[in-house]
PDB file of N, CA and C in Angstrom:
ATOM      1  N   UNK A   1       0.982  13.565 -22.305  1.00  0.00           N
ATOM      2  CA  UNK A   1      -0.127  12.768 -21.843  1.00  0.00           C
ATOM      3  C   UNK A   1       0.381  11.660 -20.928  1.00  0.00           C
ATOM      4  N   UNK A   2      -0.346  11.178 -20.058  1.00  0.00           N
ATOM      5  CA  UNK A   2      -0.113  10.459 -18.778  1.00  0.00           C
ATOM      6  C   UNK A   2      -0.378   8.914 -19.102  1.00  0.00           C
ATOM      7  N   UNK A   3       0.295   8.112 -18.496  1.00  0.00           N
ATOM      8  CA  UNK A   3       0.137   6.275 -19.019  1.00  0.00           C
ATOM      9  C   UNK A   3      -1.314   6.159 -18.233  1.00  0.00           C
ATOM     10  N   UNK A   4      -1.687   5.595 -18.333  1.00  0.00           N
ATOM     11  CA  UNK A   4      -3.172   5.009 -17.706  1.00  0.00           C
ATOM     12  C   UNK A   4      -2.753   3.631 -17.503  1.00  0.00           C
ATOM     13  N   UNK A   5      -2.410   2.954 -16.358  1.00  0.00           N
ATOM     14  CA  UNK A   5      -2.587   1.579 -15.854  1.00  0.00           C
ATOM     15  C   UNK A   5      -3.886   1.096 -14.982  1.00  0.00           C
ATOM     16  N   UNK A   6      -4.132   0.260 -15.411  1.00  0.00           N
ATOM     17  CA  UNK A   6      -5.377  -0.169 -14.826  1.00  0.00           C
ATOM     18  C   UNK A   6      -5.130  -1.303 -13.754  1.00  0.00           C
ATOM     19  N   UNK A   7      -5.431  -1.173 -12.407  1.00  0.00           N
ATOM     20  CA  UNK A   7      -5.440  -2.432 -11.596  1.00  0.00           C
ATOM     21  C   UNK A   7      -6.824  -2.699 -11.188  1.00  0.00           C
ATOM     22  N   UNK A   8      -7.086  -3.999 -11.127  1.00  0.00           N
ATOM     23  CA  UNK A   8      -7.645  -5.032 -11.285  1.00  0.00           C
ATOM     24  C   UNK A   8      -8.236  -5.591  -9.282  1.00  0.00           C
ATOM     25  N   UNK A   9      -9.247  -4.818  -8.902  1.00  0.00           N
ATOM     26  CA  UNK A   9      -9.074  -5.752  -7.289  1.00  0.00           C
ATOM     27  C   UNK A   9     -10.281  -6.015  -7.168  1.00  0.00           C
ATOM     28  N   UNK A  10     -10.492  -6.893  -6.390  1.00  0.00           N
ATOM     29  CA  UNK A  10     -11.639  -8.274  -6.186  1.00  0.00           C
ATOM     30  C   UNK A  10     -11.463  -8.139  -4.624  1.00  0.00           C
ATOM     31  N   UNK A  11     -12.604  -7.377  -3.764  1.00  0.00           N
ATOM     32  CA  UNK A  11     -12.754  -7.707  -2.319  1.00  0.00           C
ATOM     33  C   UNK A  11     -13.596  -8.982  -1.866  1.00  0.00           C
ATOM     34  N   UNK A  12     -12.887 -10.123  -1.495  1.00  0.00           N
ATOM     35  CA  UNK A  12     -13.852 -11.361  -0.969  1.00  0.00           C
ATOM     36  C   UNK A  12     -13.107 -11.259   0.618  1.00  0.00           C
ATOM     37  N   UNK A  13     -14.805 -11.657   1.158  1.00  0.00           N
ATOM     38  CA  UNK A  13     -14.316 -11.980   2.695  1.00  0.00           C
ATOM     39  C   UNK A  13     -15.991 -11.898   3.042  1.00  0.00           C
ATOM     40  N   UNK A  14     -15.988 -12.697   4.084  1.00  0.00           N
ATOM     41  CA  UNK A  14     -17.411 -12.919   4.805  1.00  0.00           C
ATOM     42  C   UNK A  14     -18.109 -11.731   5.383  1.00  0.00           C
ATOM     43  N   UNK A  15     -19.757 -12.037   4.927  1.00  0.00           N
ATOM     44  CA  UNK A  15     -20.359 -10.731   5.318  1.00  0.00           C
ATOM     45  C   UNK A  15     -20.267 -10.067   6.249  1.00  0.00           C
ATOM     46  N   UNK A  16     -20.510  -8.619   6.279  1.00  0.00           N
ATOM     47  CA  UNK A  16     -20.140  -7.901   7.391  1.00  0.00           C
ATOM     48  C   UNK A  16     -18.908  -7.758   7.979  1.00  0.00           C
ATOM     49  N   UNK A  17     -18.012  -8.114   7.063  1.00  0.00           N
ATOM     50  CA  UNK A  17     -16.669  -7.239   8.086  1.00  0.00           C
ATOM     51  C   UNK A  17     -16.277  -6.124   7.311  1.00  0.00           C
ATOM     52  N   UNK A  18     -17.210  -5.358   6.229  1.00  0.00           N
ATOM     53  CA  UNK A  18     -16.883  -4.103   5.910  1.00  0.00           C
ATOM     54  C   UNK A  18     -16.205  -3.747   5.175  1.00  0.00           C
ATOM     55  N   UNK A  19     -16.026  -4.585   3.994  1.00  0.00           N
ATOM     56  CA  UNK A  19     -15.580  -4.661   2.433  1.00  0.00           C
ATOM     57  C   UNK A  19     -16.045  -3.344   2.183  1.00  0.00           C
ATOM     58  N   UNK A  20     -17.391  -3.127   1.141  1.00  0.00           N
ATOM     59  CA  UNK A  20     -18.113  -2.129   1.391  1.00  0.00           C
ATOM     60  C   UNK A  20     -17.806  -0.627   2.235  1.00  0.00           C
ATOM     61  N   UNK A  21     -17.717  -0.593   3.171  1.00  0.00           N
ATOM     62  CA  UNK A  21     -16.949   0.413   3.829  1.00  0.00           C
ATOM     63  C   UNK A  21     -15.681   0.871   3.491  1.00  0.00           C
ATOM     64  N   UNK A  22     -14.755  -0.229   3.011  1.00  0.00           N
ATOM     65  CA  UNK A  22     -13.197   0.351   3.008  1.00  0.00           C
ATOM     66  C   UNK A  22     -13.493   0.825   1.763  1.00  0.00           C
ATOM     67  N   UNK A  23     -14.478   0.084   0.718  1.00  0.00           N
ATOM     68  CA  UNK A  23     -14.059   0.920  -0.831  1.00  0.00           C
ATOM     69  C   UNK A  23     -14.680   2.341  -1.019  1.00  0.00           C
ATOM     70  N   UNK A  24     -15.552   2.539  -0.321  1.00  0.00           N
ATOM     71  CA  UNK A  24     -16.426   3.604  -0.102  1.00  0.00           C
ATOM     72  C   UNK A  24     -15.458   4.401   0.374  1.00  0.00           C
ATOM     73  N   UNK A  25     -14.599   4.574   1.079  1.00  0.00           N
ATOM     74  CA  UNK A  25     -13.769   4.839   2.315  1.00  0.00           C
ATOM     75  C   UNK A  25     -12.724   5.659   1.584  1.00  0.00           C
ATOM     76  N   UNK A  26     -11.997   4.960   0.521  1.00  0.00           N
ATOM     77  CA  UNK A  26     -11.305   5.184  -0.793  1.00  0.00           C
ATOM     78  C   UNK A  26     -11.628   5.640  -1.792  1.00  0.00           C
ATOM     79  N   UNK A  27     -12.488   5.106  -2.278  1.00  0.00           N
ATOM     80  CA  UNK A  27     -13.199   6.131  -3.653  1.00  0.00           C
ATOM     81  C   UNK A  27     -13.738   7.472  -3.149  1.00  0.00           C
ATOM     82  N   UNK A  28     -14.809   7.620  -2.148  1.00  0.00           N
ATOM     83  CA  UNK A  28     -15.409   8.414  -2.147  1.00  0.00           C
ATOM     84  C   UNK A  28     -14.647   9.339  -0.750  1.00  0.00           C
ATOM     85  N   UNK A  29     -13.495   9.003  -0.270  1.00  0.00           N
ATOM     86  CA  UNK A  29     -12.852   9.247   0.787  1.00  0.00           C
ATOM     87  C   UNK A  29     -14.214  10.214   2.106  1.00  0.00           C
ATOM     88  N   UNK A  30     -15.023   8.792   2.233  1.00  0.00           N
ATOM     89  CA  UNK A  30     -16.359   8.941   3.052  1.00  0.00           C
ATOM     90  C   UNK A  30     -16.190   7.428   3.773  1.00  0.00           C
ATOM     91  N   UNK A  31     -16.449   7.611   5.010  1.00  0.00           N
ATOM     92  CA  UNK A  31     -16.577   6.023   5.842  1.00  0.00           C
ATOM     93  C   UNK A  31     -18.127   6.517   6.514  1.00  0.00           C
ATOM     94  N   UNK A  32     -18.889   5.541   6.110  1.00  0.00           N
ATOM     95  CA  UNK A  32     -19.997   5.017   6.489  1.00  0.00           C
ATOM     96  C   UNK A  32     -20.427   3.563   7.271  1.00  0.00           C
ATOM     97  N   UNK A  33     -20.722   4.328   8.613  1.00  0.00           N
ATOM     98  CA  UNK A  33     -20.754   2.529   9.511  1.00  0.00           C
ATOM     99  C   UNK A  33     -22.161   1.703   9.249  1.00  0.00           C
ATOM    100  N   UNK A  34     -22.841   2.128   8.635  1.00  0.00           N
ATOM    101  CA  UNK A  34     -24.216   1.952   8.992  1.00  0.00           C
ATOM    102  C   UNK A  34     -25.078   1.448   7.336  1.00  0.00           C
ATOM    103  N   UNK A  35     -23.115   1.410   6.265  1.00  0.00           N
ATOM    104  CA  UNK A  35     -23.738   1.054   4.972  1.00  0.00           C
ATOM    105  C   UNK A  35     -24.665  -0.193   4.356  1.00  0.00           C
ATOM    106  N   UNK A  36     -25.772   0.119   3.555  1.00  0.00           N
ATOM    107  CA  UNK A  36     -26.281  -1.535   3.197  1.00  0.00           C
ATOM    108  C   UNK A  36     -26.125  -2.631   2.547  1.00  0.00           C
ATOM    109  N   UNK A  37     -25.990  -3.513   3.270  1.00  0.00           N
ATOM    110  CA  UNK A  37     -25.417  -4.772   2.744  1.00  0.00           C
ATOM    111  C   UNK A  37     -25.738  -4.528   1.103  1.00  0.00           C
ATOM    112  N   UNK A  38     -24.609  -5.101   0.555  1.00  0.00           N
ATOM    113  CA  UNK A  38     -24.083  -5.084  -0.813  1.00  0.00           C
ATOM    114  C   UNK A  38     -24.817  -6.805  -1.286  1.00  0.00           C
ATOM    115  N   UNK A  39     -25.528  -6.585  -2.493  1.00  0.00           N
ATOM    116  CA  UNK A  39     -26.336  -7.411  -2.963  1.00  0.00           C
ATOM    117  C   UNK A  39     -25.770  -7.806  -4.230  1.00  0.00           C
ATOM    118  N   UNK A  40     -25.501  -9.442  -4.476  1.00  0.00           N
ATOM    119  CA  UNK A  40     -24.385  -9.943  -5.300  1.00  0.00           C
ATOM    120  C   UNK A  40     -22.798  -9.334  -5.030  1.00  0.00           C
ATOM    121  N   UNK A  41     -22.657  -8.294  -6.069  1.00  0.00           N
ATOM    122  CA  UNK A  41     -21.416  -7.497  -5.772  1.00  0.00           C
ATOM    123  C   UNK A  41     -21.649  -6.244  -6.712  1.00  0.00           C
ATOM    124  N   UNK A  42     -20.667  -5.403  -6.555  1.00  0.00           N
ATOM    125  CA  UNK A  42     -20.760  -3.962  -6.555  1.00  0.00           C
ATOM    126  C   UNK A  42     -19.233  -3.857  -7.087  1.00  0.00           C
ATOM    127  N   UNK A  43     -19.434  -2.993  -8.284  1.00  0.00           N
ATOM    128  CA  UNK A  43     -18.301  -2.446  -8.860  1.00  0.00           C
ATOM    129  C   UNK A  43     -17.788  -0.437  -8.435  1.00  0.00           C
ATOM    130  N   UNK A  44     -16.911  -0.305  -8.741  1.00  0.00           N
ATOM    131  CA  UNK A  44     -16.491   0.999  -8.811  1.00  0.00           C
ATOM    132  C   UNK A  44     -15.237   1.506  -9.110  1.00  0.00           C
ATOM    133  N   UNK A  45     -14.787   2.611  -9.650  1.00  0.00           N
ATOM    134  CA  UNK A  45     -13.422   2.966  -9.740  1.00  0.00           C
ATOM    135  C   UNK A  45     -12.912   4.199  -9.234  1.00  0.00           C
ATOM    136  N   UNK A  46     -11.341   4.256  -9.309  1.00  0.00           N
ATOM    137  CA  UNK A  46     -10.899   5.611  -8.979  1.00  0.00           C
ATOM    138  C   UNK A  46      -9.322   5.591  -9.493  1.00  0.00           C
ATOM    139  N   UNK A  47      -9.370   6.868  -9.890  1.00  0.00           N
ATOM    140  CA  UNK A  47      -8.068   6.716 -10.405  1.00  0.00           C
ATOM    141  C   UNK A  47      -7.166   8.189  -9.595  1.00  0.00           C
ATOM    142  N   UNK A  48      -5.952   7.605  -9.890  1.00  0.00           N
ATOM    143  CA  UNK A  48      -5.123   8.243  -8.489  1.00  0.00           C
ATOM    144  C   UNK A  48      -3.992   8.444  -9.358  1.00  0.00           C
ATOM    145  N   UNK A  49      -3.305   9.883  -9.193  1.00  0.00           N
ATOM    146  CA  UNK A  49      -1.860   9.817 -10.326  1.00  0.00           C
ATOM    147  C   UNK A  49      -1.305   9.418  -9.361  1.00  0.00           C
ATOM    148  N   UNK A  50       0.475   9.088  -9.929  1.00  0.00           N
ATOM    149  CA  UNK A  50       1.466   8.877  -9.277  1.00  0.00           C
ATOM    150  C   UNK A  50       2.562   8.833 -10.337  1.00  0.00           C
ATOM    151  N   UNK A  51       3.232   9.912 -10.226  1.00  0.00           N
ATOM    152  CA  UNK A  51       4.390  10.216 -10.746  1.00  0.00           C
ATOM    153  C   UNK A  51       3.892  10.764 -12.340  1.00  0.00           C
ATOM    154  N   UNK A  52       4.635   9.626 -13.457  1.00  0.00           N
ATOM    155  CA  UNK A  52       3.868   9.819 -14.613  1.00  0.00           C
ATOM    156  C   UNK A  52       2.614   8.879 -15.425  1.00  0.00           C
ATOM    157  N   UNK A  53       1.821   8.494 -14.083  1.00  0.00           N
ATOM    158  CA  UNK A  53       1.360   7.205 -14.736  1.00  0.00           C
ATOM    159  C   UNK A  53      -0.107   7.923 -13.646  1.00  0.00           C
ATOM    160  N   UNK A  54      -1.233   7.536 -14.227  1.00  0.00           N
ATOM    161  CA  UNK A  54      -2.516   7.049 -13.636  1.00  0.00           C
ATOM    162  C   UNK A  54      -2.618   5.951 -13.342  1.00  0.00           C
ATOM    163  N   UNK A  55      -2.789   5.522 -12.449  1.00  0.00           N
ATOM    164  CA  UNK A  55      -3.557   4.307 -11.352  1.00  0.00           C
ATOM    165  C   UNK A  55      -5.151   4.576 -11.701  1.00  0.00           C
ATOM    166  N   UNK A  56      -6.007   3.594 -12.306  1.00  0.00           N
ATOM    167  CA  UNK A  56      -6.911   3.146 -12.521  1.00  0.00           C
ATOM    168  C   UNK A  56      -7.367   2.203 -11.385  1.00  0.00           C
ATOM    169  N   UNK A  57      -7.967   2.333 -10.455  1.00  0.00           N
ATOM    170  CA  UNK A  57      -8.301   0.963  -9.771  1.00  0.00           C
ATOM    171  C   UNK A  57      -9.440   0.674 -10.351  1.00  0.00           C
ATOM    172  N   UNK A  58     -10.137  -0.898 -10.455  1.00  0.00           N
ATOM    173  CA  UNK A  58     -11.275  -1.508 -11.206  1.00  0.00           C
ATOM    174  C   UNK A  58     -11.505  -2.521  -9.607  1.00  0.00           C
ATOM    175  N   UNK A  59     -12.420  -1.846  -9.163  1.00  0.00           N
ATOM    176  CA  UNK A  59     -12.522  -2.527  -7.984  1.00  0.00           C
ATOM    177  C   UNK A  59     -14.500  -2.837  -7.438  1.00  0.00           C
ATOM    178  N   UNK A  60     -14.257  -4.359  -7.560  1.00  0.00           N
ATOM    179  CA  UNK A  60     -15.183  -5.188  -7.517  1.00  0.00           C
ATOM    180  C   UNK A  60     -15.617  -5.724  -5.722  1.00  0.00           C
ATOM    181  N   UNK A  61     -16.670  -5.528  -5.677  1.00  0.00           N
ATOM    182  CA  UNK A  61     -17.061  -5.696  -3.983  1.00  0.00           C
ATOM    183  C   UNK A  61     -18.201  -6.488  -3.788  1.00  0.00           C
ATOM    184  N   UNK A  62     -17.493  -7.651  -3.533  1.00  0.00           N
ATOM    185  CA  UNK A  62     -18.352  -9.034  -3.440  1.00  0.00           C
ATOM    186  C   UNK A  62     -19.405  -8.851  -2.302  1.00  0.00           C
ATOM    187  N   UNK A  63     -20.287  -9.511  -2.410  1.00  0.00           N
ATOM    188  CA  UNK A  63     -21.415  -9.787  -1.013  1.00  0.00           C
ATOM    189  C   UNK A  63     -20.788 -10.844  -0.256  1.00  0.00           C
ATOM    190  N   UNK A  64     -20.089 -11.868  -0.135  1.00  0.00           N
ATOM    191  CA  UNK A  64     -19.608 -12.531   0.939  1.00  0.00           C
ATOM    192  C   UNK A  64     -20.564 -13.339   1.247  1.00  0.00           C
ATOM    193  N   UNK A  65     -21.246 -13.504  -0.032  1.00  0.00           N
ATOM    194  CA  UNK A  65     -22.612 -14.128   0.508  1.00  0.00           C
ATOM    195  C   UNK A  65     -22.059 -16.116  -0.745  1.00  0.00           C
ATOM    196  N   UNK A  66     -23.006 -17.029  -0.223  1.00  0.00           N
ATOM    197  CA  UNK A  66     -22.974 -18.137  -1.381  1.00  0.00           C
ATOM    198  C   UNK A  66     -22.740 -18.161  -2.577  1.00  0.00           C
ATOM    199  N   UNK A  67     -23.540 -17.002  -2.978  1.00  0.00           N
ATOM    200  CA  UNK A  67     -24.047 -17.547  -4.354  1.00  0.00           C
ATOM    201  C   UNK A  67     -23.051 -16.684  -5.150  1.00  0.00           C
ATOM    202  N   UNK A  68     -22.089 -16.181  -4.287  1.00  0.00           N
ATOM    203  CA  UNK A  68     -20.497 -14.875  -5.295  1.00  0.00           C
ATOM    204  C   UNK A  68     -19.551 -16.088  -4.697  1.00  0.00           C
ATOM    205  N   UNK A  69     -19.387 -17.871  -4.577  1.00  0.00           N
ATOM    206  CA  UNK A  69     -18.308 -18.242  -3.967  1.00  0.00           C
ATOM    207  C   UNK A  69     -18.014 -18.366  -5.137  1.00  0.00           C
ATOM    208  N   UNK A  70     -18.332 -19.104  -6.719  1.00  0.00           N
ATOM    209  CA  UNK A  70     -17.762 -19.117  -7.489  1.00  0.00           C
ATOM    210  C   UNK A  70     -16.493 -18.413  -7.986  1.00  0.00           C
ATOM    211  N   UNK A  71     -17.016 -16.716  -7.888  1.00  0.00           N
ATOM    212  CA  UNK A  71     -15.800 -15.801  -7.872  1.00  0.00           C
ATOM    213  C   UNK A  71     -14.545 -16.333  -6.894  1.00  0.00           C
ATOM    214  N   UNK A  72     -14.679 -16.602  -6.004  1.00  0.00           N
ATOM    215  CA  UNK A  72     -13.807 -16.841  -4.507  1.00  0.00           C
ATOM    216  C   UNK A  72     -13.127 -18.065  -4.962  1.00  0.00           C
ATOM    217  N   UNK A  73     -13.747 -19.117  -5.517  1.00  0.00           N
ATOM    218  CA  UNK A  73     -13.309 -20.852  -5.757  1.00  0.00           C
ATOM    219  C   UNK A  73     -13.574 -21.106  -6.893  1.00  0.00           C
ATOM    220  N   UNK A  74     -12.926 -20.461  -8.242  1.00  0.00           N
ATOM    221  CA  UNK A  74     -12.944 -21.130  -9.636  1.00  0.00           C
ATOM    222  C   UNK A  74     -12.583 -23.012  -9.457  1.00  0.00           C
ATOM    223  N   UNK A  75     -13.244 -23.391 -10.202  1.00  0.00           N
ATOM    224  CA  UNK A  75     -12.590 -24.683 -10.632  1.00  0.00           C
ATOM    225  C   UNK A  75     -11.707 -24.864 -11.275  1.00  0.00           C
TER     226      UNK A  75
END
């Protein structure tokens, strides 16, 4: 049986430069130019072997919008 590691990624960056697109891009190995803006944020995963271990990605896709800066700027 295979290790399962889980990584952990958080896309922040200002709307519209296509966060959204790259994870889509990766998970679903589909690029869509024309995708709709992502509302709050958006989770998804994919897991990828390598060697003797699974890669888990846990990958979170912010809106780039105000009200997700908290995520971006903990106190």
């Amino acid at each position: 049986m295979m290790a399962i590691r889980e990584l952990k990624v958080c896309l922040l960056g200002d709307t519209g430069v296509g966060k959204s697109s790259i994870v889509c891009r990766f998970v679903q190995d589909h690029f869509d130019h024309n995708i709709s803006p992502t509302i709050g944020a958006s989770f998804m995963t994919k897991t990828v072997p390598c060697g003797n271990e699974l890669h888990k990605f846990l990958i979170w896709d912010t809106a780039g919008q105000e009200r997700v800066r908290i995520i971006r700027n903990p106190a």
